[in-house]
C-alpha atoms as a PDB file:
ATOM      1  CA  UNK A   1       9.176  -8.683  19.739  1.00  0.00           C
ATOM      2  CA  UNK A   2       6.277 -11.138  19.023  1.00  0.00           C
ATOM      3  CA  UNK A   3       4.493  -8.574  16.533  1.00  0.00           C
ATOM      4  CA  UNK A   4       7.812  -7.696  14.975  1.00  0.00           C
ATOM      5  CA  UNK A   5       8.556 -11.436  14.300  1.00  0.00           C
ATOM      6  CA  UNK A   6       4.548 -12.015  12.827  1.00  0.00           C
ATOM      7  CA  UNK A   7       4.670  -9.044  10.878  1.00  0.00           C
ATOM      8  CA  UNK A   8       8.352  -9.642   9.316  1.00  0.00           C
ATOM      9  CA  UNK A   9       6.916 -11.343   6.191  1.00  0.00           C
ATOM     10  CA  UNK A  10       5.219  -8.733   5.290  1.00  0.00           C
ATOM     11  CA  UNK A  11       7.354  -6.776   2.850  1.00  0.00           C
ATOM     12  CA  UNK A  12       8.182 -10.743   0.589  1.00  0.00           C
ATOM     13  CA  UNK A  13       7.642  -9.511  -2.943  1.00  0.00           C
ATOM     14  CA  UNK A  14       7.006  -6.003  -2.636  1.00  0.00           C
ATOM     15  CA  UNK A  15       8.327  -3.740  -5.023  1.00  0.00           C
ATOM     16  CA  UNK A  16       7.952  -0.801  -3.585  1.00  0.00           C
ATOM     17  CA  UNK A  17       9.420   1.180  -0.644  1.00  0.00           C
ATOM     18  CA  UNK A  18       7.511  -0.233   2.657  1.00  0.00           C
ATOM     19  CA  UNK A  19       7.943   1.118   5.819  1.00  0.00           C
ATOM     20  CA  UNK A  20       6.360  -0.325   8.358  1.00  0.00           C
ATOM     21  CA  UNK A  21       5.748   1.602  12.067  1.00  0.00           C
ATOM     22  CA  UNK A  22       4.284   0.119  15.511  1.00  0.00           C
ATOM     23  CA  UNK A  23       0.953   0.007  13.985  1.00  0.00           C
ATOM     24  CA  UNK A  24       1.300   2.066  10.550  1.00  0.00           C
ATOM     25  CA  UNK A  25       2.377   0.517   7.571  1.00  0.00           C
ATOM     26  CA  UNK A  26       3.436   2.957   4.165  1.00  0.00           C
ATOM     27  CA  UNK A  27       3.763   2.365   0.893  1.00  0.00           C
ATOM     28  CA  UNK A  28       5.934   4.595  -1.365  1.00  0.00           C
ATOM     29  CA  UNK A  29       6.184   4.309  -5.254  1.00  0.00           C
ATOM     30  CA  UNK A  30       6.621   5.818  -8.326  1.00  0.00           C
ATOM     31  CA  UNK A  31       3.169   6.478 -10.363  1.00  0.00           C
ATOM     32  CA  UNK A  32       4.655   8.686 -12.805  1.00  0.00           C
ATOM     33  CA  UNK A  33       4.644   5.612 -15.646  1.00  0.00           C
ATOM     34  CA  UNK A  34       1.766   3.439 -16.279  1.00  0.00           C
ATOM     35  CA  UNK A  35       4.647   0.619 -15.287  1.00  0.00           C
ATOM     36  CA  UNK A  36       5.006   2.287 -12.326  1.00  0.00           C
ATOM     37  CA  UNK A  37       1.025   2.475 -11.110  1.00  0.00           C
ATOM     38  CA  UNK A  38       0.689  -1.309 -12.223  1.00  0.00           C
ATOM     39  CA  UNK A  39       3.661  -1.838  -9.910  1.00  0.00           C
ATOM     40  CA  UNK A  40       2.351  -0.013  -7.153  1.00  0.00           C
ATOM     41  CA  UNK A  41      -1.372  -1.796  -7.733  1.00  0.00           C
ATOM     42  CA  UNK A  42       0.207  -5.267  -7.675  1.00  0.00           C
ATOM     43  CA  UNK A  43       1.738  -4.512  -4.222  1.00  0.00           C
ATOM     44  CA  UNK A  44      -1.337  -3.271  -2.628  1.00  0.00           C
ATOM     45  CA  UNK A  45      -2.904  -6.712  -3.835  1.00  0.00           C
ATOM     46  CA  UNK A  46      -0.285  -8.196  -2.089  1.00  0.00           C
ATOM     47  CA  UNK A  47      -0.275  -6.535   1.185  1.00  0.00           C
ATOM     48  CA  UNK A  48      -4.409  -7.600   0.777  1.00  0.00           C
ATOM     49  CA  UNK A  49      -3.470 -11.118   0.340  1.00  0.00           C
ATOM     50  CA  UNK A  50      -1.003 -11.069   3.323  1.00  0.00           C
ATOM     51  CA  UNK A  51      -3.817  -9.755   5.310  1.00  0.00           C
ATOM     52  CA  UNK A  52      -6.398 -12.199   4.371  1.00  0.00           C
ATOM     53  CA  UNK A  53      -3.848 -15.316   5.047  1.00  0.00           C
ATOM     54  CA  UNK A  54      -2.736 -14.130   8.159  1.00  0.00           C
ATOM     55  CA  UNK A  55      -6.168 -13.190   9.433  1.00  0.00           C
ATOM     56  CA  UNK A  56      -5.520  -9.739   9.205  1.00  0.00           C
ATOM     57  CA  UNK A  57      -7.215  -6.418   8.200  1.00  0.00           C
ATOM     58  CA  UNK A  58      -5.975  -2.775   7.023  1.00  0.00           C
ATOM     59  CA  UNK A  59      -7.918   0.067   8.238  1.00  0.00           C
ATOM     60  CA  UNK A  60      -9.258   0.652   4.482  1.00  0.00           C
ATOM     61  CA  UNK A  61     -11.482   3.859   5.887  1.00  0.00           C
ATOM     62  CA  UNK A  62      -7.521   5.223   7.162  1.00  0.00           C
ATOM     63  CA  UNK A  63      -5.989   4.677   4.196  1.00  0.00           C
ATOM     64  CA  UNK A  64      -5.036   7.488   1.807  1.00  0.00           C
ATOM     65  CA  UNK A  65      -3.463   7.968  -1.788  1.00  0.00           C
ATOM     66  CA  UNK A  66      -1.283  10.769  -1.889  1.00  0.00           C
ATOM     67  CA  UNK A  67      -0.134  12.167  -5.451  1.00  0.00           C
ATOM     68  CA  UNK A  68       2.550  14.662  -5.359  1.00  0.00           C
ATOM     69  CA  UNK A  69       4.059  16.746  -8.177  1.00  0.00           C
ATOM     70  CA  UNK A  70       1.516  19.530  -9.961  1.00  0.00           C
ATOM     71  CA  UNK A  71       1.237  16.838 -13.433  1.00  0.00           C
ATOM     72  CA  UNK A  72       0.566  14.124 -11.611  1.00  0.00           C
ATOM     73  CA  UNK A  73      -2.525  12.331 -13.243  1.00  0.00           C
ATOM     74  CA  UNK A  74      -4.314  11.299  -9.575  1.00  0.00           C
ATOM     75  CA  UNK A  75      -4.686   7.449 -10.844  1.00  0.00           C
ATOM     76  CA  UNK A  76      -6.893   5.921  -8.145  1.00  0.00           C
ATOM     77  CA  UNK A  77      -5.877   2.459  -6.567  1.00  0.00           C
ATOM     78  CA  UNK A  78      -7.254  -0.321  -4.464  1.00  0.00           C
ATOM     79  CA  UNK A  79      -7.047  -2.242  -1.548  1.00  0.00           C
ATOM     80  CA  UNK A  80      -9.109  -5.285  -2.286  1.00  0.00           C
ATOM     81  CA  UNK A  81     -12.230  -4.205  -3.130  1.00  0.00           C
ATOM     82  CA  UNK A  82     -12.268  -0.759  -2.002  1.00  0.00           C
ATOM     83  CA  UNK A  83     -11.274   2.228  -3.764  1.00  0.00           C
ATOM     84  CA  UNK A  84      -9.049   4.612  -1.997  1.00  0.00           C
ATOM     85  CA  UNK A  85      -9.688   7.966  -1.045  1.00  0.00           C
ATOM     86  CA  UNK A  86      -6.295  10.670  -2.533  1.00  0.00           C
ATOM     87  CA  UNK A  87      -5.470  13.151   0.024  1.00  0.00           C
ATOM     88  CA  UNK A  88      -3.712  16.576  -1.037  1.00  0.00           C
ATOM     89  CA  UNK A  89      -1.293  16.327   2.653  1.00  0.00           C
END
């Protein structure tokens, strides 16, 4: 209940779909539009700010992009200063 309640702000002013598990947070949007992957970048900077106020860190080294459809362009993104890795599953 206590880590439900600390991480319940999490999610304020994302865009995107977030769905957050015990200890496994997603993020789900569409990169399909340069909108889109500027949409998607702007919440990863937030979920990085979140961490850093609340004294937090992602597992950056865990994290994955994953592009689906065959024309997808593979745009990379960040999480603070580190690039993430794509992942084909």
């Amino acid at each position: 209940m206590l880590f439900n309640t600390f991480i319940s702000d999490l999610d304020d002013g994302i865009k995107c779909t977030l769905m957050k598990f015990a200890d496994d947070t997603k993020l789900n949007g569409e990169g399909d539009t340069s909108e889109g992957r500027a949409i998607l970048q702007e919440d990863l900077d937030r979920l990085e700010e979140w961490a850093n106020k609340n004294l937090m860190k992602f597992s950056k080294d865990k994290c994955k992009v994953l592009h689906l459809e065959k024309h997808n362009p593979g745009v990379q993104h960040r999480l603070g200063s580190t690039w993430l890795e794509s992942s084909s599953v």
